[in-house]
C-alpha atoms as a PDB file:
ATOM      1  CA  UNK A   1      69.510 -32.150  50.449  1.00  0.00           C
ATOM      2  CA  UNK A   2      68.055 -34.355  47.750  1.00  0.00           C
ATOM      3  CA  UNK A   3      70.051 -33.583  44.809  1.00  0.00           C
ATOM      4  CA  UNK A   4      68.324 -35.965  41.848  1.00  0.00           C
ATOM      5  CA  UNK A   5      66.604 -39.013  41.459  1.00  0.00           C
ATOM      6  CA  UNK A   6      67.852 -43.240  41.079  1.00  0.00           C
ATOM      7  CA  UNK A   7      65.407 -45.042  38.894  1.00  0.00           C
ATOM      8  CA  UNK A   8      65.262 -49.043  39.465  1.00  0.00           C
ATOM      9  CA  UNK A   9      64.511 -50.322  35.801  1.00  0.00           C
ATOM     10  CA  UNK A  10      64.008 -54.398  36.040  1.00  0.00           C
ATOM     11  CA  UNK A  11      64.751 -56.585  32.486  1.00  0.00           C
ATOM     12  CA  UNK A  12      62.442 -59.204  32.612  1.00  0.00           C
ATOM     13  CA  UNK A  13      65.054 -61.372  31.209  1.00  0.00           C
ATOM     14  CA  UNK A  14      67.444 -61.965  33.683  1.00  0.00           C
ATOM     15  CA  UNK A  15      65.234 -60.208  36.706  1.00  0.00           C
ATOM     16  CA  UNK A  16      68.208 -57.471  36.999  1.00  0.00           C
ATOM     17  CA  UNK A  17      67.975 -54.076  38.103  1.00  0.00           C
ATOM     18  CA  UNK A  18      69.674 -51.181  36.605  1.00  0.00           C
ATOM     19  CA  UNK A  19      69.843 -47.948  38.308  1.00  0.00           C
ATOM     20  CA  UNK A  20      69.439 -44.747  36.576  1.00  0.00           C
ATOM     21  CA  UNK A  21      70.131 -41.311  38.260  1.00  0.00           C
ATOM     22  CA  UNK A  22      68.100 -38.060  36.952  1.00  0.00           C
ATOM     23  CA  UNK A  23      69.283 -34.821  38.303  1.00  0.00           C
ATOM     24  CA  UNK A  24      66.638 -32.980  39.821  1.00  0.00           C
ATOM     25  CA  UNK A  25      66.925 -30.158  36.486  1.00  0.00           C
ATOM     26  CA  UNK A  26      66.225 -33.235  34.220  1.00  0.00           C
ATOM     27  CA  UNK A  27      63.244 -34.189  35.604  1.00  0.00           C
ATOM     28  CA  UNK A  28      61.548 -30.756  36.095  1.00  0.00           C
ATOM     29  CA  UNK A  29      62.842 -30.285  32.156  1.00  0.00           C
ATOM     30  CA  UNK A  30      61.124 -33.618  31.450  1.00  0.00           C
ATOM     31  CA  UNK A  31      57.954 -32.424  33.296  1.00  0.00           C
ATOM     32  CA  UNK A  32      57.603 -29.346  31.410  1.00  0.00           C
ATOM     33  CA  UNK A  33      57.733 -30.903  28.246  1.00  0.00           C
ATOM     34  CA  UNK A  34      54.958 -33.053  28.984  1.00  0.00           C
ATOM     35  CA  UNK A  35      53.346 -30.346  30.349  1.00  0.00           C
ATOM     36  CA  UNK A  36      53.776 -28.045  27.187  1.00  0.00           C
ATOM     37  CA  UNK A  37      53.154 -31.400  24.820  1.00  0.00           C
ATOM     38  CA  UNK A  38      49.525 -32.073  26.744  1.00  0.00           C
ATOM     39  CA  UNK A  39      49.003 -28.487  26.729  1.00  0.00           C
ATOM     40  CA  UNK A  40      49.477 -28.485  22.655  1.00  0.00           C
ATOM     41  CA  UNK A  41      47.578 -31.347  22.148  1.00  0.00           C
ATOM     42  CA  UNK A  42      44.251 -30.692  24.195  1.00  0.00           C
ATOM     43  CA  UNK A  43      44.933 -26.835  22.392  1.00  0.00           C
ATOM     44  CA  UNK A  44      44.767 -28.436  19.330  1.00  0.00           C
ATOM     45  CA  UNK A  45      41.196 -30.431  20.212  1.00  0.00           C
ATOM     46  CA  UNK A  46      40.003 -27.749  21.055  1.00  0.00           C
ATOM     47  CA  UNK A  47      40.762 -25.838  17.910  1.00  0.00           C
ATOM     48  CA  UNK A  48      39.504 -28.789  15.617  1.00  0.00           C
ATOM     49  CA  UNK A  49      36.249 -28.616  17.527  1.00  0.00           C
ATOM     50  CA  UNK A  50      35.587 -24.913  17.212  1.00  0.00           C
ATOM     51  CA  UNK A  51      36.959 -25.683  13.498  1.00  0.00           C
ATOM     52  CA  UNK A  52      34.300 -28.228  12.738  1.00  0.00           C
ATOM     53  CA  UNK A  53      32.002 -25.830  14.601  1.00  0.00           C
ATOM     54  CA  UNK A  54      32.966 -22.432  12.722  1.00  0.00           C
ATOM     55  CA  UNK A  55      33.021 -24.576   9.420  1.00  0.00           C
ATOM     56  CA  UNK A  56      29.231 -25.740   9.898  1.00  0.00           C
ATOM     57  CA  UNK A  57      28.015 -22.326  10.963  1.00  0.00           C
ATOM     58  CA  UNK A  58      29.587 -20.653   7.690  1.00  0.00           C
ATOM     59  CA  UNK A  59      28.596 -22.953   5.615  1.00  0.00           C
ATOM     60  CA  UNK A  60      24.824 -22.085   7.182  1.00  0.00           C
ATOM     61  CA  UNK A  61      25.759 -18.699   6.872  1.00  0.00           C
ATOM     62  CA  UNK A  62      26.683 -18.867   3.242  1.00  0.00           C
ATOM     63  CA  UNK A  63      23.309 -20.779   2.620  1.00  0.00           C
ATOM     64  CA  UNK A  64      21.506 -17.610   4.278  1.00  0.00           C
ATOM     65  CA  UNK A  65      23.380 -15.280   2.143  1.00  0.00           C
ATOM     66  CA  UNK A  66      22.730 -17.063  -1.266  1.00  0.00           C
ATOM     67  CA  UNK A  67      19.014 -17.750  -0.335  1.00  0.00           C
ATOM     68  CA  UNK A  68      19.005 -13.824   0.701  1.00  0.00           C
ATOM     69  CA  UNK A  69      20.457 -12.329  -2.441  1.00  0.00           C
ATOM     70  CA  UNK A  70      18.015 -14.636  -4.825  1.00  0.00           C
ATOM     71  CA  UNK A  71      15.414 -13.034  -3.102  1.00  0.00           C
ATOM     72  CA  UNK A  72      16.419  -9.503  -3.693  1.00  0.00           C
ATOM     73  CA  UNK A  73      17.527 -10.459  -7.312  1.00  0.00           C
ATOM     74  CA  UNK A  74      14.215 -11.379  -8.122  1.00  0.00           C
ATOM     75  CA  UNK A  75      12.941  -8.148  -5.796  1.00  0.00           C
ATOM     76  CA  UNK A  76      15.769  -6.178  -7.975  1.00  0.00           C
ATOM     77  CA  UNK A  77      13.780  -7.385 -11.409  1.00  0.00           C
ATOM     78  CA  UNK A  78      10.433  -7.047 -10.089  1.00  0.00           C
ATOM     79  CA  UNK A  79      11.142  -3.674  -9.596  1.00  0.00           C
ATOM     80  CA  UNK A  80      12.551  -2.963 -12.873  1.00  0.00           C
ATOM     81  CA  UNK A  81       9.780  -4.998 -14.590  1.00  0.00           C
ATOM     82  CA  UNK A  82       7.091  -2.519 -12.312  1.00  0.00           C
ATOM     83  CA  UNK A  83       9.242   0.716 -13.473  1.00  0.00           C
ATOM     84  CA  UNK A  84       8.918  -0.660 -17.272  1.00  0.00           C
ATOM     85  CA  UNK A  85       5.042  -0.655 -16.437  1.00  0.00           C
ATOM     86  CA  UNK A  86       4.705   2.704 -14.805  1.00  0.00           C
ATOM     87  CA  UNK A  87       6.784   3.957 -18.249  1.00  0.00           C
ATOM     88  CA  UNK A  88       4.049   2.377 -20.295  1.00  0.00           C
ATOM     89  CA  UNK A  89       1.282   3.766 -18.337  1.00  0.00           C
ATOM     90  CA  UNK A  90       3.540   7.441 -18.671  1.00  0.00           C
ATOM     91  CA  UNK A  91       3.642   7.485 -22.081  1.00  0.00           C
ATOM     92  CA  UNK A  92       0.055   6.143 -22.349  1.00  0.00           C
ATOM     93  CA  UNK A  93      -1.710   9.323 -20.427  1.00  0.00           C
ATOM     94  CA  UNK A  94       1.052  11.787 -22.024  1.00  0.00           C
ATOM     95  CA  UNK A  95      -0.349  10.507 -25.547  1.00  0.00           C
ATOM     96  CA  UNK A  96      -3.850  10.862 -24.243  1.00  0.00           C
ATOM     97  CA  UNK A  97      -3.233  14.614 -22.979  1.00  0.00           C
ATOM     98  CA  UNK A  98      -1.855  15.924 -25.850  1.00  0.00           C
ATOM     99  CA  UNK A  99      -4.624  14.485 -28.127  1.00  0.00           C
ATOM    100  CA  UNK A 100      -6.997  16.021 -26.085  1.00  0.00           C
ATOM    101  CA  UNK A 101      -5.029  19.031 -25.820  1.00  0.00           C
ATOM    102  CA  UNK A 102      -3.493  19.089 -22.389  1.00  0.00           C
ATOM    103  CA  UNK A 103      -0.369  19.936 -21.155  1.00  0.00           C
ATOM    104  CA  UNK A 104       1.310  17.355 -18.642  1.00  0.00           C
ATOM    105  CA  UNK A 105      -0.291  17.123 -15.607  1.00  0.00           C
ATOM    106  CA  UNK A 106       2.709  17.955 -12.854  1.00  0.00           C
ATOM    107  CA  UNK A 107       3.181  16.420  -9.112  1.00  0.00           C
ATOM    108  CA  UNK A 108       1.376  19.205  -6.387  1.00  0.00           C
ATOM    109  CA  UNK A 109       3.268  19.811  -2.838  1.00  0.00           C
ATOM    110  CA  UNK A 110       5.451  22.552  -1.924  1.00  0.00           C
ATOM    111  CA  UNK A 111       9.308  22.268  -1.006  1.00  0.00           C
ATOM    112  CA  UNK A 112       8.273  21.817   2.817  1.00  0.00           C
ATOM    113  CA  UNK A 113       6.772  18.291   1.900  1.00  0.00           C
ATOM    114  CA  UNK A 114       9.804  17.732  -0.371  1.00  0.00           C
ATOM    115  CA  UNK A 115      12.136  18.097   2.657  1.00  0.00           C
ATOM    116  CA  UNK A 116      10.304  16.530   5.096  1.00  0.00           C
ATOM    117  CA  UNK A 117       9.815  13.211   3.111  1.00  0.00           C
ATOM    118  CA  UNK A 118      13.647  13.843   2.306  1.00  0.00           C
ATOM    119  CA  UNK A 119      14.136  13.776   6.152  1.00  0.00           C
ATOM    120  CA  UNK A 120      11.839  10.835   6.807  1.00  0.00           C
ATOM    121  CA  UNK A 121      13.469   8.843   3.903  1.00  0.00           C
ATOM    122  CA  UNK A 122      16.929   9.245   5.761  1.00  0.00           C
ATOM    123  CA  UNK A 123      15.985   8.509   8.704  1.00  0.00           C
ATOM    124  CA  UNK A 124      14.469   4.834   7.732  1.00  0.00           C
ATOM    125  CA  UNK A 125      17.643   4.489   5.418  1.00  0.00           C
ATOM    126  CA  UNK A 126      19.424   5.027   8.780  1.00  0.00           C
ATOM    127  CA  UNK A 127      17.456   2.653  11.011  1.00  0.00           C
ATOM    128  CA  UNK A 128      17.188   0.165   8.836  1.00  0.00           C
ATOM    129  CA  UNK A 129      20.304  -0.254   6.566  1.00  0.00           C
ATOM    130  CA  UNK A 130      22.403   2.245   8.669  1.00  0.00           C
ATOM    131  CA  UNK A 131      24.346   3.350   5.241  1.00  0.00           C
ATOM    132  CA  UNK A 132      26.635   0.424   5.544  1.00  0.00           C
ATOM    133  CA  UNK A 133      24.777  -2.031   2.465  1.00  0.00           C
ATOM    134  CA  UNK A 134      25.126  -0.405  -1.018  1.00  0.00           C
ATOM    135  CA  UNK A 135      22.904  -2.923  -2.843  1.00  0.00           C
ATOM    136  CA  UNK A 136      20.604  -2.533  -0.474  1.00  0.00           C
ATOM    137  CA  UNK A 137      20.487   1.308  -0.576  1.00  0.00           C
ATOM    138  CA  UNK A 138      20.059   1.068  -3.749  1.00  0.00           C
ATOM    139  CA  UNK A 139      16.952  -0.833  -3.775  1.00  0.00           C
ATOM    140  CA  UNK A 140      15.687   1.249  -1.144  1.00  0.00           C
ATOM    141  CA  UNK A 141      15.836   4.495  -3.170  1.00  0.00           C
ATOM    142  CA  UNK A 142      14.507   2.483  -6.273  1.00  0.00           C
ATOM    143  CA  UNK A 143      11.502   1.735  -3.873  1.00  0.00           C
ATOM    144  CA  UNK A 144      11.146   5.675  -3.020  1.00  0.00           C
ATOM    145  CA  UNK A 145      11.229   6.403  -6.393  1.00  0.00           C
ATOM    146  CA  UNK A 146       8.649   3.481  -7.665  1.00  0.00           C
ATOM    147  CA  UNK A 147       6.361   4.816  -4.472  1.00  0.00           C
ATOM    148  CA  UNK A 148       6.695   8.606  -5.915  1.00  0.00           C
ATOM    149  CA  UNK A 149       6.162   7.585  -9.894  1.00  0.00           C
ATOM    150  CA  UNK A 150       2.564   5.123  -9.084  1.00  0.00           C
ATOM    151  CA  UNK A 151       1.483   8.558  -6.197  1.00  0.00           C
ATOM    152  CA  UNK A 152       2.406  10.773  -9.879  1.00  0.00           C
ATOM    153  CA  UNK A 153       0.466   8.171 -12.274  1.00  0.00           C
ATOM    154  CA  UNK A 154      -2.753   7.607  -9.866  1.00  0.00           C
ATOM    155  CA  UNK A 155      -3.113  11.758  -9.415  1.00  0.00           C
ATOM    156  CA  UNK A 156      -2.535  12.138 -13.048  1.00  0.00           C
ATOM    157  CA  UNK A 157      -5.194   9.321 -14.265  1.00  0.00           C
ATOM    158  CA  UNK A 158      -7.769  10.478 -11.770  1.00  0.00           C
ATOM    159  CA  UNK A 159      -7.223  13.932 -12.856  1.00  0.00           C
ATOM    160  CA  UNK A 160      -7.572  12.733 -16.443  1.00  0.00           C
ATOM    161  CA  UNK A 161     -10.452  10.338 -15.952  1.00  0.00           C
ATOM    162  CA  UNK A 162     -12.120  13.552 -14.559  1.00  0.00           C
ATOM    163  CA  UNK A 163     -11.053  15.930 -17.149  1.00  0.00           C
ATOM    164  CA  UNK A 164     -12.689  13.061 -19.357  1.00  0.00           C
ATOM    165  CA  UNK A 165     -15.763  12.408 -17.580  1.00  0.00           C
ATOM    166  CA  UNK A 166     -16.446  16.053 -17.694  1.00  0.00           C
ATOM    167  CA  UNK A 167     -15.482  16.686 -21.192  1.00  0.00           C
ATOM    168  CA  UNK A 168     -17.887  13.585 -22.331  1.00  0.00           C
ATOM    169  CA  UNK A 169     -20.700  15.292 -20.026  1.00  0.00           C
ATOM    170  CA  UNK A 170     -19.878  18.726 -21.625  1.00  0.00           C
ATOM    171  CA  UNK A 171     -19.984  16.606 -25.202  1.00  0.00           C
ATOM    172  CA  UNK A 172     -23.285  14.700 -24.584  1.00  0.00           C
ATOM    173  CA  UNK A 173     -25.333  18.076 -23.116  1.00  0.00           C
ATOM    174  CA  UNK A 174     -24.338  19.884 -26.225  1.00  0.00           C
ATOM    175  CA  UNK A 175     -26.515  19.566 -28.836  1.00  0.00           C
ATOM    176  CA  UNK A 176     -25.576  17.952 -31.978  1.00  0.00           C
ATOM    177  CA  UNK A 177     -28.087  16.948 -34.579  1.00  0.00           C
ATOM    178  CA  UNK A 178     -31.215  18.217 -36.353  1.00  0.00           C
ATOM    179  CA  UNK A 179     -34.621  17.990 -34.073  1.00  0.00           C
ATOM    180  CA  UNK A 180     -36.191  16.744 -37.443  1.00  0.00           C
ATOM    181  CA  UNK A 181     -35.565  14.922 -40.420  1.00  0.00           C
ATOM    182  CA  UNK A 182     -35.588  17.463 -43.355  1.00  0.00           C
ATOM    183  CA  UNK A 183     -37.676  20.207 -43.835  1.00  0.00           C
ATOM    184  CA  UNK A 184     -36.448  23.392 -44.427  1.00  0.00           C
ATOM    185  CA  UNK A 185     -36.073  27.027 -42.444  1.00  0.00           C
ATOM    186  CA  UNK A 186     -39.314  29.351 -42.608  1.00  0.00           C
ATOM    187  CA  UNK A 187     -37.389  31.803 -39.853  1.00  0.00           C
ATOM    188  CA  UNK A 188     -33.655  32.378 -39.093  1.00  0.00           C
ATOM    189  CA  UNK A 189     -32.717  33.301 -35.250  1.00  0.00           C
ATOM    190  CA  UNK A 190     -32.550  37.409 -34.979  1.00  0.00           C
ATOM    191  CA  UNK A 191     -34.345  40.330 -35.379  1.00  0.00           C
ATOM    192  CA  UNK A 192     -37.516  39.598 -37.511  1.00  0.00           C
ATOM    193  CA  UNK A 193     -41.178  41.415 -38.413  1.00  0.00           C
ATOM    194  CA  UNK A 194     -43.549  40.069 -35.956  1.00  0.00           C
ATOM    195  CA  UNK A 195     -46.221  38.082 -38.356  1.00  0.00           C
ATOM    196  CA  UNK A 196     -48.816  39.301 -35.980  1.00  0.00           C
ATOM    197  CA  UNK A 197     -48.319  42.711 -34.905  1.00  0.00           C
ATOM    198  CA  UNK A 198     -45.840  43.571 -37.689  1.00  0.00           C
ATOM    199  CA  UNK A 199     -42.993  45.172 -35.299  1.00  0.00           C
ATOM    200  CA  UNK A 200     -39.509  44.513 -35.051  1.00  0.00           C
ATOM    201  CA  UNK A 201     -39.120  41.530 -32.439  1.00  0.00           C
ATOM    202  CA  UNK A 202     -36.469  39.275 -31.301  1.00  0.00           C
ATOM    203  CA  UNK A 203     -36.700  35.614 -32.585  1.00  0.00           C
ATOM    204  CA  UNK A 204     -35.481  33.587 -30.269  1.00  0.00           C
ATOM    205  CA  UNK A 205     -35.015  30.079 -32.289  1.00  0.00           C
ATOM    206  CA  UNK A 206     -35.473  29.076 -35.581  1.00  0.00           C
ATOM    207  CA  UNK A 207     -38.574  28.101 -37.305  1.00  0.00           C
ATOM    208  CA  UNK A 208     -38.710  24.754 -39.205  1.00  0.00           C
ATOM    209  CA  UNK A 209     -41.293  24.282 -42.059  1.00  0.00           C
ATOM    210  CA  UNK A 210     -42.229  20.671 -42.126  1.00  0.00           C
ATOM    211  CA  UNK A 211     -45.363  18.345 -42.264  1.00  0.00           C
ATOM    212  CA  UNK A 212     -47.776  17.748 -39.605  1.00  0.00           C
ATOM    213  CA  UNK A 213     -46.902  14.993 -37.167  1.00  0.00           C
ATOM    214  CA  UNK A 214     -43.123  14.563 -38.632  1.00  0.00           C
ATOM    215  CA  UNK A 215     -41.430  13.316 -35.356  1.00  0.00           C
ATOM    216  CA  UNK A 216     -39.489  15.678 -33.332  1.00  0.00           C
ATOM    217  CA  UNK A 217     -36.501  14.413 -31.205  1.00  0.00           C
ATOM    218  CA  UNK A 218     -34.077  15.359 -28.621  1.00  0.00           C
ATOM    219  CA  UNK A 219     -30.594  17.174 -30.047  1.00  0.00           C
ATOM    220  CA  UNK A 220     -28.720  15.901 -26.810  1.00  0.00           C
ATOM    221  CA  UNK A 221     -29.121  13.957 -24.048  1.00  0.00           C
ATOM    222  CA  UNK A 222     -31.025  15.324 -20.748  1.00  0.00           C
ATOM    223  CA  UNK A 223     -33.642  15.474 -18.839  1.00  0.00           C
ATOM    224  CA  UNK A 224     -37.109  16.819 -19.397  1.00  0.00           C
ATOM    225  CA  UNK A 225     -37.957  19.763 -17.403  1.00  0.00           C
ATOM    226  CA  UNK A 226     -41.078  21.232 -19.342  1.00  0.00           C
ATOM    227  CA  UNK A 227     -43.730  19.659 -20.550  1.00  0.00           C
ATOM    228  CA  UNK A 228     -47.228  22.556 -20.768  1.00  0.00           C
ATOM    229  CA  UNK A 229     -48.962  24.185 -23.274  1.00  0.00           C
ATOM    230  CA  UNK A 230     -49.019  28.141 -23.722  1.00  0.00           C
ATOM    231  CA  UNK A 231     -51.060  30.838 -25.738  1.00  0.00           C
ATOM    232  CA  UNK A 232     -48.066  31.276 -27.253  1.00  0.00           C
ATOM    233  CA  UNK A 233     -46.358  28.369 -28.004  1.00  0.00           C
ATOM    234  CA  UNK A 234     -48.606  25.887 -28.036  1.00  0.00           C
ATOM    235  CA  UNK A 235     -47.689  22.735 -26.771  1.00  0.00           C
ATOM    236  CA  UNK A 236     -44.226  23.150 -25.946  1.00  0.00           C
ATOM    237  CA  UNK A 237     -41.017  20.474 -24.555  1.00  0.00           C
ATOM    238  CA  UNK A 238     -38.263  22.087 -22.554  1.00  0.00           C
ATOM    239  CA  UNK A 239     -35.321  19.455 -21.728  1.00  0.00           C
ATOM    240  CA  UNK A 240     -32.022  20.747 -19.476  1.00  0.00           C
ATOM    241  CA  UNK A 241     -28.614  18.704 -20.718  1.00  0.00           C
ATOM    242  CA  UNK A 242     -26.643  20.099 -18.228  1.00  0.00           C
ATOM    243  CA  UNK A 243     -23.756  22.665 -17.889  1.00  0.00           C
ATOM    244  CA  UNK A 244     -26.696  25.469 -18.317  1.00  0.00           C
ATOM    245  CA  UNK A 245     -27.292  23.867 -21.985  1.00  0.00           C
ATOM    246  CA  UNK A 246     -31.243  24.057 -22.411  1.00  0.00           C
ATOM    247  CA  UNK A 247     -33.398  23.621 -25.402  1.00  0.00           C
ATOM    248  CA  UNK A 248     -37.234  24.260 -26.278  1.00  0.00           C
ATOM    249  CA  UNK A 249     -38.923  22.460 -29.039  1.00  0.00           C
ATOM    250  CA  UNK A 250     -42.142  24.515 -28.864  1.00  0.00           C
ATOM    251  CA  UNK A 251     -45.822  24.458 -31.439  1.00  0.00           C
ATOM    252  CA  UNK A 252     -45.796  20.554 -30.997  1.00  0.00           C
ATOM    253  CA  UNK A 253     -49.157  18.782 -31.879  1.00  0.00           C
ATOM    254  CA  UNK A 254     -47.811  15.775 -29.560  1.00  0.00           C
ATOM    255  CA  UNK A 255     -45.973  15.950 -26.545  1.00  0.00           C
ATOM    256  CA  UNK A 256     -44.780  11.702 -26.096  1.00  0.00           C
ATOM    257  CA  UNK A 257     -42.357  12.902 -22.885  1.00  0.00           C
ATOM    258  CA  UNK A 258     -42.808  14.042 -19.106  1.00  0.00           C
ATOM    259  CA  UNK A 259     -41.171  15.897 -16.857  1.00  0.00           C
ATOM    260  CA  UNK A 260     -38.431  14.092 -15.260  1.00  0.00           C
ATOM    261  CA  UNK A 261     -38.265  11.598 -18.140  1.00  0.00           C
ATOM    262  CA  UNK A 262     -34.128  11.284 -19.378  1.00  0.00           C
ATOM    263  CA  UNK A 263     -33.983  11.251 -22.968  1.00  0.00           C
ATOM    264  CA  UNK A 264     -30.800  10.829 -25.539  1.00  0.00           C
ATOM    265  CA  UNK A 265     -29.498  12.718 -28.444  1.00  0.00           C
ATOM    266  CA  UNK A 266     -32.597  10.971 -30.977  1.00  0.00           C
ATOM    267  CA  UNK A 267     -34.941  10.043 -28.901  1.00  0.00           C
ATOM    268  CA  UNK A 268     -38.567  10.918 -29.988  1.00  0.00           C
ATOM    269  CA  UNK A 269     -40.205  13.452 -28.164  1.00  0.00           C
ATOM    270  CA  UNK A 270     -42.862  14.376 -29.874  1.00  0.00           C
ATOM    271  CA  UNK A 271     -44.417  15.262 -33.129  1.00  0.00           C
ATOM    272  CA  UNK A 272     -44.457  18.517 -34.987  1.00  0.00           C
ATOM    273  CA  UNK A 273     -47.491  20.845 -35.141  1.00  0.00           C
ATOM    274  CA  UNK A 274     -49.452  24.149 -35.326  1.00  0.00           C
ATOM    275  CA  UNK A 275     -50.303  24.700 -31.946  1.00  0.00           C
ATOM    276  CA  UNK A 276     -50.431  28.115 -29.685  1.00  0.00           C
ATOM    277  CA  UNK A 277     -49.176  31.347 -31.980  1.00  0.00           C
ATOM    278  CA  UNK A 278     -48.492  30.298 -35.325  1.00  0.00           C
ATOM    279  CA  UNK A 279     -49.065  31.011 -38.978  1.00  0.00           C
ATOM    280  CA  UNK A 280     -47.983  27.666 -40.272  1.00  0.00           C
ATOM    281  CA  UNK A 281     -46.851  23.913 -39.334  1.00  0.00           C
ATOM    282  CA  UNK A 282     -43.700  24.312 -37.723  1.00  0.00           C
ATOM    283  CA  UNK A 283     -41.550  23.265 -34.839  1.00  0.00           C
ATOM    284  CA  UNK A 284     -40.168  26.570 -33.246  1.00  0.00           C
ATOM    285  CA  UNK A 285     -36.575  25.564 -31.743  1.00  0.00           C
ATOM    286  CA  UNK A 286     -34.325  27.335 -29.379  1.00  0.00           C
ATOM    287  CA  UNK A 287     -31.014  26.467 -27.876  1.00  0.00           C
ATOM    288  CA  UNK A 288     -30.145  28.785 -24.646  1.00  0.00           C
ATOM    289  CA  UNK A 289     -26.890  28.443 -22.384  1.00  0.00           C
ATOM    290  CA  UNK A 290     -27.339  30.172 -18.825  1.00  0.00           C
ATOM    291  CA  UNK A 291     -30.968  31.320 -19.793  1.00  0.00           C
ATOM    292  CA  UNK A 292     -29.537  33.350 -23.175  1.00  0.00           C
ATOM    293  CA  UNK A 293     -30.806  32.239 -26.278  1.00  0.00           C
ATOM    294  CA  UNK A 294     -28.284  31.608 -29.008  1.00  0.00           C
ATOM    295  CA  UNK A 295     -28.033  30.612 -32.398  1.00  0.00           C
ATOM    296  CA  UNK A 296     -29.514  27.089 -33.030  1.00  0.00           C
ATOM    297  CA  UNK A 297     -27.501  26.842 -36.114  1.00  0.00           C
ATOM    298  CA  UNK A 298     -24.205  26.683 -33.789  1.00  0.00           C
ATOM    299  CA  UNK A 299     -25.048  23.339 -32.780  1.00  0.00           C
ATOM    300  CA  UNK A 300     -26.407  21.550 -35.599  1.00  0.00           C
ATOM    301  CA  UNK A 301     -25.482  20.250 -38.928  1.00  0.00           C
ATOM    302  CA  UNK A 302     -27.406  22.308 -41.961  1.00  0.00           C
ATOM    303  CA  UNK A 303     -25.972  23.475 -45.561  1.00  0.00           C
ATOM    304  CA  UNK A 304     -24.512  26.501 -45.970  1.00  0.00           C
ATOM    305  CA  UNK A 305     -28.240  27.500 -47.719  1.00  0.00           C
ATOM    306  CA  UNK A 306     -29.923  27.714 -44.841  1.00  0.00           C
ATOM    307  CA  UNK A 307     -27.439  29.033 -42.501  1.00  0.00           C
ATOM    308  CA  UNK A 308     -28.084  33.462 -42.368  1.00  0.00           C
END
């Protein structure tokens, strides 16, 4: 049985041989080693490789990252600069409501929407950031929260712009200034002797002395609805503002309007007269809300002299 190995080993000097003997243990020793030393060293390729390899994909990775939290920086402060808006525009309609005496308009929906939208907003929190991002979560409820504040701010300025659309209606169909320059009142509104028939009769308006053809104009704006002449009033204007605001400007000797014309607070309508049933030049003038007469002098300016 083979027990080792003779090695011839020539010197190129003198052409000799020299035997060497390696027992069989040496050699398999010796082959491990180079086995284990190749093994090491290809290992150690390898690892340099998926080194390099590792090293470029962080550094890519890093990239990502910074390029990815610039962007939600600048998200992060566009949000704050749109809260810092919606605060302004807050404070803005508050002011507004309280100088027009209103209390703060508050957010409509019952608790069922509260919890539903509660739901819903966990459930995209879980799908998309699955709890595991704080920053992130963050900005997400900051976005909820924007979304809910502009929702509050558009209901409460269209609420307001129609509070103030009808209020300036209400404002402009309300009559506000005299239907003539001067003058002076020959009848108050109220129970009065009929000049005719001497009885106790209603007066419906308010009778004011003044000379012939003195313009007469509209106390609001509106829209003419009566234009005629009657036995008893003579030639007579009737204009609706709106609101069930209507007023009569009646014993004209001119009528310059038609029905269906719009007219504003000052605009000529006619001149005054002594037309239909009347004792003296005068412009007869009523003010009625839902088809009741009332005072005139409620909607007009006029010293305290004139006012019974």
């Amino acid at each position: 049985m083979l027990k080792g190995w003779e090695i011839a080993i020539r010197r190129t000097s003198d052409c000799h041989y020299r035997r060497v003997r390696l027992s069989r243990a040496a050699v398999i020793t010796g082959v491990i080693i180079m086995g284990v030393l190749a093994g090491v060293t290809g290992w150690q390729g390898v690892s340099l490789y998926q080194y390099k390899a590792i090293a470029g994909d962080r550094d890519g990775i890093k990239k990502q990252l910074a390029e990815r939290n610039a962007q939600l920086s600048f998200f992060a402060e566009r949000m704050s600069s749109v809260r810092a808006e919606l605060a302004s525009i807050r404070r803005l309609s508050h002011n507004v409501e309280q100088k027009l005496g209103r209390g703060e308009i508050a957010p409509e929906g019952g608790l069922g929407g509260a919890i539903k939208k509660t739901l819903d907003r966990d459930a995209k929190r879980l799908t998309y950031f699955n709890y595991e991002n704080e920053f992130l979560d963050d900005m997400w409820t900051e976005m909820e929260e924007l979304e809910a504040e502009a929702r509050l701010e558009h209901d409460r300025t269209v609420l307001l712009t129609r509070f103030l659309e009808t209020r300036s209606g209400l404002i402009s169909a309300l009559p506000s200034i005299r239907p003539i320059n001067g003058g002076f009142v020959s009848s108050p509104f109220g129970r009065r002797r009929d000049p005719f028939s001497g009885s106790m009769k209603m007066h419906t308006g308010i009778d004011l002395a003044h000379s012939t053809n003195v313009p007469v104009y509209a106390t609001a704006d509106g829209v003419v609805t009566q234009v005629k002449r009657s036995p008893t009033y003579g030639k007579v204007v009737g204009i609706y503002h709106g609101f069930g605001v209507y007023t009569l400007y009646a014993h004209l000797n001119r009528q310059d309007v038609k029905p269906g014309d719009c007219v504003i607070s000052g605009q000529q309508i006619g001149l005054l007269g002594n037309t239909g049933r009347s004792t003296h030049r005068h412009l007869h003038y009523e003010v009625r809300i839902e088809g009741r007469p009332v005072n005139p002098y409620y909607f007009m300016p006029s010293s305290s002299s004139e006012k019974n």
